[in-house]
PDB file of N, CA and C in Angstrom:
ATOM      1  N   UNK A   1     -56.352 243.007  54.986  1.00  0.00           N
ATOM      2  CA  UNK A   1     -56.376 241.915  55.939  1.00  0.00           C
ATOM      3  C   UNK A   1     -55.949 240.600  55.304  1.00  0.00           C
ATOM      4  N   UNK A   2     -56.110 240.466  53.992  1.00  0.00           N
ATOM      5  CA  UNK A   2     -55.450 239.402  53.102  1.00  0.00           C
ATOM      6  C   UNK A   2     -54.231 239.019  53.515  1.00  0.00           C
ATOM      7  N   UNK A   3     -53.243 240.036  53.170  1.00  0.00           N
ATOM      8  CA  UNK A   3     -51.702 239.981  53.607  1.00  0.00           C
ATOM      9  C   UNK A   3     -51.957 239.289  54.616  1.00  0.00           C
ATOM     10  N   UNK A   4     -52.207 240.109  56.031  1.00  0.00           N
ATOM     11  CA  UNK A   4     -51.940 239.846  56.627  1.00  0.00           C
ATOM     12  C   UNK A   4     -52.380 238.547  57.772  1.00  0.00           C
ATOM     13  N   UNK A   5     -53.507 237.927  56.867  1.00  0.00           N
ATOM     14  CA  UNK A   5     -53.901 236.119  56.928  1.00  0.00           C
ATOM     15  C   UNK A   5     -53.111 235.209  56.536  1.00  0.00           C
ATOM     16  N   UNK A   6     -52.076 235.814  55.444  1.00  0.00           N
ATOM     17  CA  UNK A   6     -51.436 235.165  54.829  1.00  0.00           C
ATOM     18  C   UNK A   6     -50.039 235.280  55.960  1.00  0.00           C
ATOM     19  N   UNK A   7     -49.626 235.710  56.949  1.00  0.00           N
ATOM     20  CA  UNK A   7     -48.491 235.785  57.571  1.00  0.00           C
ATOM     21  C   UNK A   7     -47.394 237.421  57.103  1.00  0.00           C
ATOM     22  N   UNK A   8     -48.130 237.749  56.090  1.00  0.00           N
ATOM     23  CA  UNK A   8     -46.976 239.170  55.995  1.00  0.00           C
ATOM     24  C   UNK A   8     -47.361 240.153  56.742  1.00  0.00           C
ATOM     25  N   UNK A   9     -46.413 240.852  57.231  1.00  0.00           N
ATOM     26  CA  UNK A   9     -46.160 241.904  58.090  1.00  0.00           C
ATOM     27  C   UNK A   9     -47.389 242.952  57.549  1.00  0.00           C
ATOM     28  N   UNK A  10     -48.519 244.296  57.863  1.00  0.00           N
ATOM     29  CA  UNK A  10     -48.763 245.043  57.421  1.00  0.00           C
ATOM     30  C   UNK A  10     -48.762 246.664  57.875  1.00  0.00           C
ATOM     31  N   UNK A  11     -48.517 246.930  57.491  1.00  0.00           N
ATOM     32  CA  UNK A  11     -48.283 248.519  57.488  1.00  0.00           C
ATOM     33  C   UNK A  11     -49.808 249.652  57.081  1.00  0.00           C
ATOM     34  N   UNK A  12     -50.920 249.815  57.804  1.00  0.00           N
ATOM     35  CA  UNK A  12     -52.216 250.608  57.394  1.00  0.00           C
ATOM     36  C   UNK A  12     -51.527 251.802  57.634  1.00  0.00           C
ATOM     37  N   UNK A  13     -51.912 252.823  56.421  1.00  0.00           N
ATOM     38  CA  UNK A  13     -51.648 254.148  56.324  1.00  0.00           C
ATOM     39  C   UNK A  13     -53.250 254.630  56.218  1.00  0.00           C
ATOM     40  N   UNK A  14     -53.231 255.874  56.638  1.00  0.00           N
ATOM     41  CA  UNK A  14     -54.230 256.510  56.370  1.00  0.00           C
ATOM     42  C   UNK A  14     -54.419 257.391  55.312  1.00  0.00           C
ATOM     43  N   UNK A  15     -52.809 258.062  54.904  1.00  0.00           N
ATOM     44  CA  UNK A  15     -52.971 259.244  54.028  1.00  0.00           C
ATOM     45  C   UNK A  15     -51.149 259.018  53.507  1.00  0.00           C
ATOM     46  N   UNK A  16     -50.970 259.615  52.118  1.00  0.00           N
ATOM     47  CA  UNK A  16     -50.184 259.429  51.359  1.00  0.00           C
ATOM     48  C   UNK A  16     -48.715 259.831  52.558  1.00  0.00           C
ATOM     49  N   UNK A  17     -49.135 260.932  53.663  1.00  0.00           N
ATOM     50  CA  UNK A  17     -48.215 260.979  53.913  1.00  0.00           C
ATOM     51  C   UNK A  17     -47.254 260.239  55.379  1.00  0.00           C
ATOM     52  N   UNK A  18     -48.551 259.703  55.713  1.00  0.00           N
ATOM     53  CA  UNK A  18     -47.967 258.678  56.432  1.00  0.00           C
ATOM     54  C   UNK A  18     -47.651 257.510  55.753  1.00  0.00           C
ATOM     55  N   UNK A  19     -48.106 256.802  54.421  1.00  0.00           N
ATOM     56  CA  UNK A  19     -47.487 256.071  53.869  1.00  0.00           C
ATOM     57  C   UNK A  19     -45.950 256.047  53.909  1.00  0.00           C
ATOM     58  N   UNK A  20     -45.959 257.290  52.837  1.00  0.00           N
ATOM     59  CA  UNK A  20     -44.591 257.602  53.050  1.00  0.00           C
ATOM     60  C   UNK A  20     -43.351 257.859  53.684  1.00  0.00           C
ATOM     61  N   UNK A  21     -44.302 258.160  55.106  1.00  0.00           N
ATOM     62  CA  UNK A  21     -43.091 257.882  56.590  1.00  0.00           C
ATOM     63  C   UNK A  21     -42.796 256.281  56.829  1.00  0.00           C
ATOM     64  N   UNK A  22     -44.019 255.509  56.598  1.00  0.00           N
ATOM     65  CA  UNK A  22     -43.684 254.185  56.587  1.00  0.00           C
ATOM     66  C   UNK A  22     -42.791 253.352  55.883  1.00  0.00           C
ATOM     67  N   UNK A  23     -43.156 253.995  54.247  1.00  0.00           N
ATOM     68  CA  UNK A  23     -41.877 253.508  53.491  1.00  0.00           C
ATOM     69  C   UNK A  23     -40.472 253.617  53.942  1.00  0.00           C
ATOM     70  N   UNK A  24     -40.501 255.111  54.085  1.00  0.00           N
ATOM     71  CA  UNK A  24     -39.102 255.703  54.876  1.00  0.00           C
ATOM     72  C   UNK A  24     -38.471 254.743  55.481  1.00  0.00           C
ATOM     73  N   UNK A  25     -39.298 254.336  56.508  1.00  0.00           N
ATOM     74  CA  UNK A  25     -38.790 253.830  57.325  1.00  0.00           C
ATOM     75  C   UNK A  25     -38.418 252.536  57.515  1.00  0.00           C
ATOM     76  N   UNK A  26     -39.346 251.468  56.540  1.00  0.00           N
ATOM     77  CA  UNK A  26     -38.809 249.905  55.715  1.00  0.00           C
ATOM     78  C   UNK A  26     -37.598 250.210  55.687  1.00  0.00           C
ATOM     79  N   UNK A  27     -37.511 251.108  54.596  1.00  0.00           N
ATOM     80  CA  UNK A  27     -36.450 250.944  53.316  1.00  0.00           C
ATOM     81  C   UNK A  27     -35.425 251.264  53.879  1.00  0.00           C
ATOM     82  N   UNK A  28     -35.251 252.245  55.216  1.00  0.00           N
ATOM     83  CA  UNK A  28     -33.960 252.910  55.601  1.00  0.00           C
ATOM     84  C   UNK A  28     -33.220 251.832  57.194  1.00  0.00           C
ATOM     85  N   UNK A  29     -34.655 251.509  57.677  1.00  0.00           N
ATOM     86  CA  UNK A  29     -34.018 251.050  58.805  1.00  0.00           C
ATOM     87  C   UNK A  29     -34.369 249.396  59.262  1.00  0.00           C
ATOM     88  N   UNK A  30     -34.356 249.015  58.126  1.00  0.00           N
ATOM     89  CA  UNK A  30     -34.629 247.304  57.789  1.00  0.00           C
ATOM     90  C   UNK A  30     -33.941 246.530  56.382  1.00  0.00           C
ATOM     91  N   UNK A  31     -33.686 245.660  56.632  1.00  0.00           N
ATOM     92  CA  UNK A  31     -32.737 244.823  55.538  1.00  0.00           C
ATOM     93  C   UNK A  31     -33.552 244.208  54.888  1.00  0.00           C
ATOM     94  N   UNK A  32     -34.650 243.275  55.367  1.00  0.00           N
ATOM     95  CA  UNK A  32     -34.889 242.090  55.758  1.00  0.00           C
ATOM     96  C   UNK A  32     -36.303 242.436  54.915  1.00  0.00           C
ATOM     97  N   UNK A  33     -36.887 243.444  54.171  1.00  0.00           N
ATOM     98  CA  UNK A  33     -38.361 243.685  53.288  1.00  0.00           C
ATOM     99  C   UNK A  33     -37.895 243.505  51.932  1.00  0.00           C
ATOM    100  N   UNK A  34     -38.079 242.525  51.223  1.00  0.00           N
ATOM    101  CA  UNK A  34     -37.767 242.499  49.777  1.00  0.00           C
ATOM    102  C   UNK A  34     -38.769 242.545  49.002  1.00  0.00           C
ATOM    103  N   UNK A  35     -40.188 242.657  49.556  1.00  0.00           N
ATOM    104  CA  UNK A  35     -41.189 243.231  48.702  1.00  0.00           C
ATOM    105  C   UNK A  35     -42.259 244.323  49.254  1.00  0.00           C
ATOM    106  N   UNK A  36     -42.371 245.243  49.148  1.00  0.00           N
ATOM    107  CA  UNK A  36     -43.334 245.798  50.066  1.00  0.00           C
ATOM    108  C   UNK A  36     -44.401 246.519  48.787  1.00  0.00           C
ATOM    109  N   UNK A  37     -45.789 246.162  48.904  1.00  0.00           N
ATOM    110  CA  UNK A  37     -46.942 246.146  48.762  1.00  0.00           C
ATOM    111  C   UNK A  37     -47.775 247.627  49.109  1.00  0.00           C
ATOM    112  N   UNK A  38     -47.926 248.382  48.043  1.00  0.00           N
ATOM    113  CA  UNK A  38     -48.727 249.592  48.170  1.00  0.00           C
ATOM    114  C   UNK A  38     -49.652 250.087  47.044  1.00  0.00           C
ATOM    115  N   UNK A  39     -50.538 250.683  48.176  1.00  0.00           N
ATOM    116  CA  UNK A  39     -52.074 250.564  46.890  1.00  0.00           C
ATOM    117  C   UNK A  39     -51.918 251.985  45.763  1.00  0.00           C
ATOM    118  N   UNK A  40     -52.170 251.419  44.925  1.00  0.00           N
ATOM    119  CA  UNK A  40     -52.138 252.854  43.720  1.00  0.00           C
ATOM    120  C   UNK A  40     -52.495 254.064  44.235  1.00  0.00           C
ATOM    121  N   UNK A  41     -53.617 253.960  45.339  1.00  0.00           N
ATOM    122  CA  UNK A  41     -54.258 255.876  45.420  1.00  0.00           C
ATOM    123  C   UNK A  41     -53.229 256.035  46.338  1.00  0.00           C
ATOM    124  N   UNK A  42     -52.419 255.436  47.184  1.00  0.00           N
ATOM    125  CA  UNK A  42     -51.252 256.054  47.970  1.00  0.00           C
ATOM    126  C   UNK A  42     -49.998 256.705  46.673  1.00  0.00           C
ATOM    127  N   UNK A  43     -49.520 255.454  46.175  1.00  0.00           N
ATOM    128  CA  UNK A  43     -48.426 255.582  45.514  1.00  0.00           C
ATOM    129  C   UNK A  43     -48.567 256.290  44.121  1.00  0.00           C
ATOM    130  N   UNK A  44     -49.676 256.549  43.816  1.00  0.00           N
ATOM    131  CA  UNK A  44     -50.094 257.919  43.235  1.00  0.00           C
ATOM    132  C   UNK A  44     -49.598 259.309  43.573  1.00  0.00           C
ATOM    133  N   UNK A  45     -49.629 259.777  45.215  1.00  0.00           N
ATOM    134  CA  UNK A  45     -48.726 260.749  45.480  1.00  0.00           C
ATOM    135  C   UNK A  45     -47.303 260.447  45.995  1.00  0.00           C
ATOM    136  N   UNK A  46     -47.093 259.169  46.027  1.00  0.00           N
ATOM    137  CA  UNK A  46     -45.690 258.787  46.467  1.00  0.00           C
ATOM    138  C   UNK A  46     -44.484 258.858  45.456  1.00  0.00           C
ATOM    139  N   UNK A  47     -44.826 259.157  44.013  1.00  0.00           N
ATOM    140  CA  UNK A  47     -44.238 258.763  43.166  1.00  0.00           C
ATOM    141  C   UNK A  47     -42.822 258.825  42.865  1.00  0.00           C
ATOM    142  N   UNK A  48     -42.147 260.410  43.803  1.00  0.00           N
ATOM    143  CA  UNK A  48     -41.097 260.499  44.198  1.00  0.00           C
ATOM    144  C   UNK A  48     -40.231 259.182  44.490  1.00  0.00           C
ATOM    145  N   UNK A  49     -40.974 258.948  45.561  1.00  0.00           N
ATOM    146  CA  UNK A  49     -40.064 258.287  46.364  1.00  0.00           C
ATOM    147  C   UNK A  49     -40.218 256.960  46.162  1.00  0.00           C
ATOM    148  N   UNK A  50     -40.836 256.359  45.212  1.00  0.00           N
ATOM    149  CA  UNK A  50     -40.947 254.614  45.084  1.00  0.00           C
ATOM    150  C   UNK A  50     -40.173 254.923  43.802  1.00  0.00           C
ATOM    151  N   UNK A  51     -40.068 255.675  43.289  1.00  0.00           N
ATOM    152  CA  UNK A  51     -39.077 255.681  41.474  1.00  0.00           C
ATOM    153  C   UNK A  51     -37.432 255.568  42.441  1.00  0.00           C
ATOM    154  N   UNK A  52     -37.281 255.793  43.660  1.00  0.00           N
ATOM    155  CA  UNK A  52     -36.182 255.725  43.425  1.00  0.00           C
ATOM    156  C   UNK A  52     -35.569 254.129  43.776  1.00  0.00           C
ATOM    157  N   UNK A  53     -36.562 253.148  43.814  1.00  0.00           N
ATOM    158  CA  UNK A  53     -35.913 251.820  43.839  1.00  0.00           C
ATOM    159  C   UNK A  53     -36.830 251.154  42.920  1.00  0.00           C
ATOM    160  N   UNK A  54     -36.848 252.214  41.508  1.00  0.00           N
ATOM    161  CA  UNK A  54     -37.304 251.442  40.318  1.00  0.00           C
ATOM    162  C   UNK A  54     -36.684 250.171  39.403  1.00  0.00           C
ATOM    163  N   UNK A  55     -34.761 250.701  39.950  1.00  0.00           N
ATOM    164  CA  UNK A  55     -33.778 250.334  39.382  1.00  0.00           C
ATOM    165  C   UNK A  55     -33.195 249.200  40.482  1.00  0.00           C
ATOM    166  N   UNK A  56     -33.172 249.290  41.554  1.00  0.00           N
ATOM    167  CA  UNK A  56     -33.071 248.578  42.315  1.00  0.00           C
ATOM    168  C   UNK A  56     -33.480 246.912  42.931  1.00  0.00           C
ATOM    169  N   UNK A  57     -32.640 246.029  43.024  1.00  0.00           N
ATOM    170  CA  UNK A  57     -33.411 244.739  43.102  1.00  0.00           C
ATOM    171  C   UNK A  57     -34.548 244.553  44.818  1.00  0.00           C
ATOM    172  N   UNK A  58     -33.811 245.063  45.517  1.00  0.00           N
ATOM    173  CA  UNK A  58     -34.431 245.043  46.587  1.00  0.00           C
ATOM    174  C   UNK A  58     -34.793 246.461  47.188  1.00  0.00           C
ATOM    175  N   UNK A  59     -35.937 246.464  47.944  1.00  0.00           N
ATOM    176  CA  UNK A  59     -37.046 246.030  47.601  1.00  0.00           C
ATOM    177  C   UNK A  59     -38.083 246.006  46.589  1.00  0.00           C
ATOM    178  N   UNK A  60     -38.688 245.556  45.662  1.00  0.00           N
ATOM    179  CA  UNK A  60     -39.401 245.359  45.129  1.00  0.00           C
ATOM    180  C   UNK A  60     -40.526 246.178  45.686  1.00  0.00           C
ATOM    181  N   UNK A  61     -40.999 247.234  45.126  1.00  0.00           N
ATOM    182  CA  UNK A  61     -42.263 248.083  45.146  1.00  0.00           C
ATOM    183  C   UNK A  61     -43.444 247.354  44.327  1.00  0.00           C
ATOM    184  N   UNK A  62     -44.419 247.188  44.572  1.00  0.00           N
ATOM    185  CA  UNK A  62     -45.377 246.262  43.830  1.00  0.00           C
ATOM    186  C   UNK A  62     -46.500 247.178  44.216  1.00  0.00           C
ATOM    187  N   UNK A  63     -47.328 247.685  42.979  1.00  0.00           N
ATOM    188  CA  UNK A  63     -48.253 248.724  43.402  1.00  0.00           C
ATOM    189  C   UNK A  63     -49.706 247.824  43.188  1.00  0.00           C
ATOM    190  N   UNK A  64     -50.444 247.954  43.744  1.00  0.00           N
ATOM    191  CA  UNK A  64     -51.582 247.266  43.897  1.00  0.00           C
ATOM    192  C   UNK A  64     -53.211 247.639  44.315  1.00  0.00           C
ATOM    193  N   UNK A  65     -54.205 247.247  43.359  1.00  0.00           N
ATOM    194  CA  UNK A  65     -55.447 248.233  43.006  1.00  0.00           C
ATOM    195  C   UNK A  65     -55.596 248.219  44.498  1.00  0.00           C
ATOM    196  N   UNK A  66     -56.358 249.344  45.320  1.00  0.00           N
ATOM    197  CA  UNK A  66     -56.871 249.119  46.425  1.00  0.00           C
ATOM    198  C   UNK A  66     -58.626 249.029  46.228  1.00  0.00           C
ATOM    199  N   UNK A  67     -59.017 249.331  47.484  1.00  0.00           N
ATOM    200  CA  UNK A  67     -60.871 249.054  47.662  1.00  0.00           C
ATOM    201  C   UNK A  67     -61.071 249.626  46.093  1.00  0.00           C
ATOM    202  N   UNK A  68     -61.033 250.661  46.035  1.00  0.00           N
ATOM    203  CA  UNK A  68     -61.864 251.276  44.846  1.00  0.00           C
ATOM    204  C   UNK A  68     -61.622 250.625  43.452  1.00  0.00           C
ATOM    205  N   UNK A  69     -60.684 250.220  43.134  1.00  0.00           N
ATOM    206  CA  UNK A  69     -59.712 249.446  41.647  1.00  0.00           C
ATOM    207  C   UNK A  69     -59.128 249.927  41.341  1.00  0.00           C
ATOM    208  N   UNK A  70     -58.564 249.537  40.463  1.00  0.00           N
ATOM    209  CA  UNK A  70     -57.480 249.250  39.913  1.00  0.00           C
ATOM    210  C   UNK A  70     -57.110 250.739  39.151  1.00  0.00           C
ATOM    211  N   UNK A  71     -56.527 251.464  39.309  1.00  0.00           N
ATOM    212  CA  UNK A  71     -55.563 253.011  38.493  1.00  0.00           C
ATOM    213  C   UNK A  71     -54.796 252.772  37.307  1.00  0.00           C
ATOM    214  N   UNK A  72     -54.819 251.866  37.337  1.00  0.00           N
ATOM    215  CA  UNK A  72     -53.507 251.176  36.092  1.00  0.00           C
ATOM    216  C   UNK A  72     -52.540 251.492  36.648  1.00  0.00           C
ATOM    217  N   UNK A  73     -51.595 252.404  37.694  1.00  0.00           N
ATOM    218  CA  UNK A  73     -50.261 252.421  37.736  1.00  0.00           C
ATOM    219  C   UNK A  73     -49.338 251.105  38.101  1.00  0.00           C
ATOM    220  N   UNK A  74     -50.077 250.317  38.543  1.00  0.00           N
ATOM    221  CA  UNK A  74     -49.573 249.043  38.628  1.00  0.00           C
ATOM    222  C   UNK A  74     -49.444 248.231  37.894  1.00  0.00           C
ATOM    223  N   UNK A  75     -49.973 248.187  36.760  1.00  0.00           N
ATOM    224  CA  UNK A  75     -49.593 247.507  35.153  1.00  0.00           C
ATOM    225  C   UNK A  75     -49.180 248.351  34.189  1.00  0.00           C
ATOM    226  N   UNK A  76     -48.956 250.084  34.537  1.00  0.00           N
ATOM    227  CA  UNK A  76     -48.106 250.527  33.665  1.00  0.00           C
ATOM    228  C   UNK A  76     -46.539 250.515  34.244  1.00  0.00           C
ATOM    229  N   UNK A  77     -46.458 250.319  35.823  1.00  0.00           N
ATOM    230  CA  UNK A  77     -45.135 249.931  36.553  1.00  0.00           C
ATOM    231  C   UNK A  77     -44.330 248.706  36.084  1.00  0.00           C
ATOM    232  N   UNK A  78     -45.460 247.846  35.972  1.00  0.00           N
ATOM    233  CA  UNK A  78     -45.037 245.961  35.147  1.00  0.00           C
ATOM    234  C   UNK A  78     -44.266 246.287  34.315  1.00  0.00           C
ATOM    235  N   UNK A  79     -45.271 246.734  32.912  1.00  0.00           N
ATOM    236  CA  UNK A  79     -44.541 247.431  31.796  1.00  0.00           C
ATOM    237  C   UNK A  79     -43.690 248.089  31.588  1.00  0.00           C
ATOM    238  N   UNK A  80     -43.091 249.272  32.340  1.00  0.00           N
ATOM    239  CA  UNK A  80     -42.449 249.377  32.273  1.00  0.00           C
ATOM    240  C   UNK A  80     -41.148 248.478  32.816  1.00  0.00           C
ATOM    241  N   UNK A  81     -41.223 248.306  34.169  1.00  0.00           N
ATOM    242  CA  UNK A  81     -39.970 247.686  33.705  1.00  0.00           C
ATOM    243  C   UNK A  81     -39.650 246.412  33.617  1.00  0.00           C
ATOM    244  N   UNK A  82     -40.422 246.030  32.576  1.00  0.00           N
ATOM    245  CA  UNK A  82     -40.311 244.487  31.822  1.00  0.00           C
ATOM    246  C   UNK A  82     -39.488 245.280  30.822  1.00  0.00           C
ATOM    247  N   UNK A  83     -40.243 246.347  30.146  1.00  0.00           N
ATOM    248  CA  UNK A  83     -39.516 246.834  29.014  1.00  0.00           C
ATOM    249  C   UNK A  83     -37.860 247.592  29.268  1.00  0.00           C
ATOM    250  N   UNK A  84     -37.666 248.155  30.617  1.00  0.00           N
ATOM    251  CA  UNK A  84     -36.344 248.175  30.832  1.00  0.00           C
ATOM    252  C   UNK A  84     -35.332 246.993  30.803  1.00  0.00           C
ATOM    253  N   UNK A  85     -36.062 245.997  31.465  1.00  0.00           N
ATOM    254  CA  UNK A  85     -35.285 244.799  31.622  1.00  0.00           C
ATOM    255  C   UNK A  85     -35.033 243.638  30.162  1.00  0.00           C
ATOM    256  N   UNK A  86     -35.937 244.054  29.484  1.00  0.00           N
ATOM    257  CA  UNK A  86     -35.881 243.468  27.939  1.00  0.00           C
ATOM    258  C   UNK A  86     -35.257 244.103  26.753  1.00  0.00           C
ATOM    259  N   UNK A  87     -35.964 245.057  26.942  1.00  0.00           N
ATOM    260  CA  UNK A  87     -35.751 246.212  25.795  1.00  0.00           C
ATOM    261  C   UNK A  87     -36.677 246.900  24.770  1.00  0.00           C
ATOM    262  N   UNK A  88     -37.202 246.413  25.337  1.00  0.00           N
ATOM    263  CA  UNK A  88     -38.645 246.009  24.075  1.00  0.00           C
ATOM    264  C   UNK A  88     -40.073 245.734  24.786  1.00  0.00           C
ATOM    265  N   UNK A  89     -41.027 246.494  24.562  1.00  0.00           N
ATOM    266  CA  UNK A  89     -42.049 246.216  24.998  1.00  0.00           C
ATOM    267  C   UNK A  89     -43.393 244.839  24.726  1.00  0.00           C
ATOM    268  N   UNK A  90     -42.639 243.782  25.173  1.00  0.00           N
ATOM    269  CA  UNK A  90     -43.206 242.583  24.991  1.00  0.00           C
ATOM    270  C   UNK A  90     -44.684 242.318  25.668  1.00  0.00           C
ATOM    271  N   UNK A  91     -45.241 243.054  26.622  1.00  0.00           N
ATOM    272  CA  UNK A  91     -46.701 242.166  27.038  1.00  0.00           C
ATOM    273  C   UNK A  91     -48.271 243.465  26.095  1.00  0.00           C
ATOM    274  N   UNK A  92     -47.411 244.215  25.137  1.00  0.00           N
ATOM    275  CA  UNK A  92     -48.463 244.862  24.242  1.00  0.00           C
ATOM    276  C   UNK A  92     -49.170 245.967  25.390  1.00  0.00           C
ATOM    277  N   UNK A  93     -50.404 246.295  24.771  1.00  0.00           N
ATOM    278  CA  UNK A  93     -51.005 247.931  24.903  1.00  0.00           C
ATOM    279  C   UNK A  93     -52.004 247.031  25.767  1.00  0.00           C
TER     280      UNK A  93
END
């Protein structure tokens, strides 16, 4: 409900695999999402399909702890690709 106090669009999934119809459907039939916001226990089984705009500038996948906390995949996502984009793993262990 944060987001969406703040004015951004939100998308509630219930289960990884409606997430993933949702993504689908940003990414394929909209221009106009340059960041879209998903919680680790989704994008935990999504992993397929958010690696494939790892490389990509738009949209920006940003994985984010949900209710329960934080998984780390969202600060091992940072890391990594800070370290693609650098070369070198600059923000340490």
């Amino acid at each position: 409900m944060g987001f969406k106090a703040l004015g951004l669009e939100t998308y509630p999934a219930a289960n990884a695999e409606e997430a993933g119809q949702i993504l689908r459907r940003l990414t394929r039939e909209r221009d106009d999402c340059a960041i879209i916001y998903i919680e680790e226990n989704l994008a935990a089984q999504l992993g397929h399909e958010i690696d494939r705009f790892k490389d990509s500038p738009s949209p920006a996948i940003i994985l984010i702890p949900g209710r329960e906390g934080s998984l780390g995949l969202g600060l091992n996502a940072l890391r990594s690709a800070v370290e693609r984009a650098v070369g070198t793993n600059i923000l340490g262990d």
